[in-house]
Protein backbone atom coordinates (compact mmCIF):
# COMPACT_ATOMS: atom_id res chain seq x y z
CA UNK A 1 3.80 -13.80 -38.42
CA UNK A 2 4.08 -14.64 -35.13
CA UNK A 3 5.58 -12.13 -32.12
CA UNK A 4 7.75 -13.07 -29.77
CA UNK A 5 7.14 -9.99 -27.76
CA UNK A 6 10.64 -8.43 -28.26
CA UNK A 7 9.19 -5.35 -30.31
CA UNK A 8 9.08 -2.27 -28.36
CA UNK A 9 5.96 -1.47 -29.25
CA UNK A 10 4.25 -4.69 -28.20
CA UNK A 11 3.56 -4.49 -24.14
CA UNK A 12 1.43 -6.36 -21.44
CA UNK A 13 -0.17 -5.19 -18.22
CA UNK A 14 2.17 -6.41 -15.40
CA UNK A 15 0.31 -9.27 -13.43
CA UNK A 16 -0.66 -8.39 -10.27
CA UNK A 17 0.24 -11.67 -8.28
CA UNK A 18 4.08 -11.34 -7.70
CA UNK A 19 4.91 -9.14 -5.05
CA UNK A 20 6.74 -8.33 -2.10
CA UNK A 21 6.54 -5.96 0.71
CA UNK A 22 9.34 -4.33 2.99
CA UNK A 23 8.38 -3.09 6.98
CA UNK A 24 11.21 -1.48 8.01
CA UNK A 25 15.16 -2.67 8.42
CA UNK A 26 14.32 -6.45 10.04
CA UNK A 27 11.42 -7.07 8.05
CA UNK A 28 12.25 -7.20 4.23
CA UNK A 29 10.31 -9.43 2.04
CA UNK A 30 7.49 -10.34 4.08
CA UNK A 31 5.29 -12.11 2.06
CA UNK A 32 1.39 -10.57 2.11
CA UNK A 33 -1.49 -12.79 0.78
CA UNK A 34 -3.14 -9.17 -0.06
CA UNK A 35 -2.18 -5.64 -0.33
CA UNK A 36 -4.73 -2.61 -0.96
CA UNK A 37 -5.73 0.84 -0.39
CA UNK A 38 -2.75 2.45 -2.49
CA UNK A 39 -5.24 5.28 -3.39
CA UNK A 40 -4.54 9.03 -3.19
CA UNK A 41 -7.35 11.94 -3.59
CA UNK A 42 -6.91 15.93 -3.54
CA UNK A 43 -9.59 17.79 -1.77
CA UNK A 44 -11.00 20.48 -4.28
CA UNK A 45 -11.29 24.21 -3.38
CA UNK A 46 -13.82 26.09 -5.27
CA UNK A 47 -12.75 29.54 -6.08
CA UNK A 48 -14.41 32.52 -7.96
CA UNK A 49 -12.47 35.54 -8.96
CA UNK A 50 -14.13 38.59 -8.11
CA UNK A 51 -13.82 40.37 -11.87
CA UNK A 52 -14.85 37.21 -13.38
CA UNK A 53 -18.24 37.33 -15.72
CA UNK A 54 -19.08 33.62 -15.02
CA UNK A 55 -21.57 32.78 -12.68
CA UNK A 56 -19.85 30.14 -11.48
CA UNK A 57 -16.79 28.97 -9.60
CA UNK A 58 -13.28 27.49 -10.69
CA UNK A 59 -11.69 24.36 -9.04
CA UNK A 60 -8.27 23.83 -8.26
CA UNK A 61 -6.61 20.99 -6.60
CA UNK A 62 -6.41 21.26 -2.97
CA UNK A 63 -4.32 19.24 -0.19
CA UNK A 64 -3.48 15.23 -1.04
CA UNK A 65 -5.24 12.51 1.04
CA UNK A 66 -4.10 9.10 1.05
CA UNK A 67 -5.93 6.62 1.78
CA UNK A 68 -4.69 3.83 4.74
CA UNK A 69 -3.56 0.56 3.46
CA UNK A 70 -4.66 -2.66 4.28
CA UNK A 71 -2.51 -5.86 4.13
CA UNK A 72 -3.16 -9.41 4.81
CA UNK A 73 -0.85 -12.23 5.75
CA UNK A 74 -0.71 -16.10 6.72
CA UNK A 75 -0.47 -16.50 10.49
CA UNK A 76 3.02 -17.94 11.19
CA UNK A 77 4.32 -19.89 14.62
CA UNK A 78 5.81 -17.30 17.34
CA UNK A 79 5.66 -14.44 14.58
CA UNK A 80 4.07 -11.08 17.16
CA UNK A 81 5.88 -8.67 14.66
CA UNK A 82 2.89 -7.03 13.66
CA UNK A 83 1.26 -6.62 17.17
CA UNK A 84 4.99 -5.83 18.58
CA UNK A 85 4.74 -2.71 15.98
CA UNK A 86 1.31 -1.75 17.14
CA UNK A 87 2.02 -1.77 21.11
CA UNK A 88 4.46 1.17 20.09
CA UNK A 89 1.47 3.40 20.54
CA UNK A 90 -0.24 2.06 23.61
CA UNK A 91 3.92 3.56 25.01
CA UNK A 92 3.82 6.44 23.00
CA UNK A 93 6.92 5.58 21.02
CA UNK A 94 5.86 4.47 17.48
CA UNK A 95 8.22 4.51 15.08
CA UNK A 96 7.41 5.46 11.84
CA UNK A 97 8.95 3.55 8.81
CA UNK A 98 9.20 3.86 5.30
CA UNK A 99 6.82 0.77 3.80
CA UNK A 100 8.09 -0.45 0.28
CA UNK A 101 5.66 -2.30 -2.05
CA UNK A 102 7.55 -3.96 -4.68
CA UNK A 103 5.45 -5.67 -8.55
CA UNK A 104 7.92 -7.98 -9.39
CA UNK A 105 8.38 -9.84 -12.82
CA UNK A 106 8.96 -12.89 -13.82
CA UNK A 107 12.58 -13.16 -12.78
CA UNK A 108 11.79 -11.51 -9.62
CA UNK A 109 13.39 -8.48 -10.87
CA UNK A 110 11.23 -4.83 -9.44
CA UNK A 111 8.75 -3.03 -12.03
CA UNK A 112 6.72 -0.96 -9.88
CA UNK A 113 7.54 0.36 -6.88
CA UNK A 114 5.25 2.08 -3.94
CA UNK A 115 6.65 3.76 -1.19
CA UNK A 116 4.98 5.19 1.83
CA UNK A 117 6.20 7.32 3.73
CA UNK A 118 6.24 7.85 7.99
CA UNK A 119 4.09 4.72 8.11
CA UNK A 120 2.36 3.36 11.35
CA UNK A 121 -0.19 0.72 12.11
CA UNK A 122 -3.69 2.32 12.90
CA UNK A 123 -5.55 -1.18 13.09
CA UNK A 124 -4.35 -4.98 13.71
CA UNK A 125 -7.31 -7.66 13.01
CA UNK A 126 -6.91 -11.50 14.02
CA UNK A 127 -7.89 -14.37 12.28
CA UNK A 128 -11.61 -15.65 13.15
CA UNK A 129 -10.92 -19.26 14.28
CA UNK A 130 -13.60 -21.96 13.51
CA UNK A 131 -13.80 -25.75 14.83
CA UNK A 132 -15.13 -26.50 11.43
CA UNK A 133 -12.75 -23.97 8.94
CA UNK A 134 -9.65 -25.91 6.77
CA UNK A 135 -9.09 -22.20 5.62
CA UNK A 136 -5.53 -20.12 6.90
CA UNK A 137 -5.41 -18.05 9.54
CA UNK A 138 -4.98 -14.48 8.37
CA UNK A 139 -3.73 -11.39 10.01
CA UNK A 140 -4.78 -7.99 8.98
CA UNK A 141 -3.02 -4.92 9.36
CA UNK A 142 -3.99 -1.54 8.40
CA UNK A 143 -1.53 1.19 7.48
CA UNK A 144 -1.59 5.06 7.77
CA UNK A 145 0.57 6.80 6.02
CA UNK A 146 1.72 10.61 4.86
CA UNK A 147 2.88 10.39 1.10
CA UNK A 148 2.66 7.72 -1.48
CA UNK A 149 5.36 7.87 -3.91
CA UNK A 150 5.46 5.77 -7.28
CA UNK A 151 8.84 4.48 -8.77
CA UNK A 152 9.51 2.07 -12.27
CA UNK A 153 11.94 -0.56 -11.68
């Protein structure tokens, strides 16, 4: 008997090609060719209790570090948002932004959501131009951030 995938029990992994990202209050739905680096890691502190009869110490999760994320995007014609955001720190008045990183579905509806909080550019990389390339010219930017914060659609 075939399934028509309407069981409950009967699920896929999400593909990972339909997304969409949000910068900020005038830059929602920017479309990235690449997104990565939504990692997080706790530093471990190694602790022995002075009564204890193991020779040996116990580990406990420490602080959270998350890792900066890196995003890539089509060059477009008299598009400096990117490098307008990064000259914020060369004047000392960044503004930090809640990034949104939205999985989409099939219908475009949100499944998985990634939100990073009091976000700011760290790094901006140009395209590499070549007289002999066909390929796109890609921006990269990189993004530091303070918490990462999962949410299902």
């Amino acid at each position: 008997m075939a399934d028509d995938g309407s069981s409950p029990g009967n699920t896929w992994p999400m593909p990972k090609f339909r997304f969409e990202v949000d910068l900020g209050s005038e830059l929602k739905g920017v479309a990235f060719q690449e997104v990565s680096g939504m990692d997080v890691e706790n530093q471990i502190i190694e602790y022995r209790k002075s009564n204890s009869p193991l020779f040996s110490t116990e580990k406990m999760p420490g602080i959270a570090k998350y890792g900066n994320i890196t995003m890539k995007r089509g060059v477009f014609v008299n598009d400096n948002t990117f490098w307008k955001w990064h000259d914020e720190i060369t004047r000392n008045t960044i503004q930090r932004r809640t990034v949104l990183i939205k999985l989409l579905d099939e219908s475009g509806a949100v499944t998985m959501q990634w939100q990073l909080l009091n976000a700011w550019p760290t790094k901006i990389s140009s395209t590499d131009l070549k007289s002999d390339g066909n390929e796109v010219a890609v921006d990269t930017i990189e993004i530091a951030h303070e918490q990462l914060i999962i949410t299902n659609g």
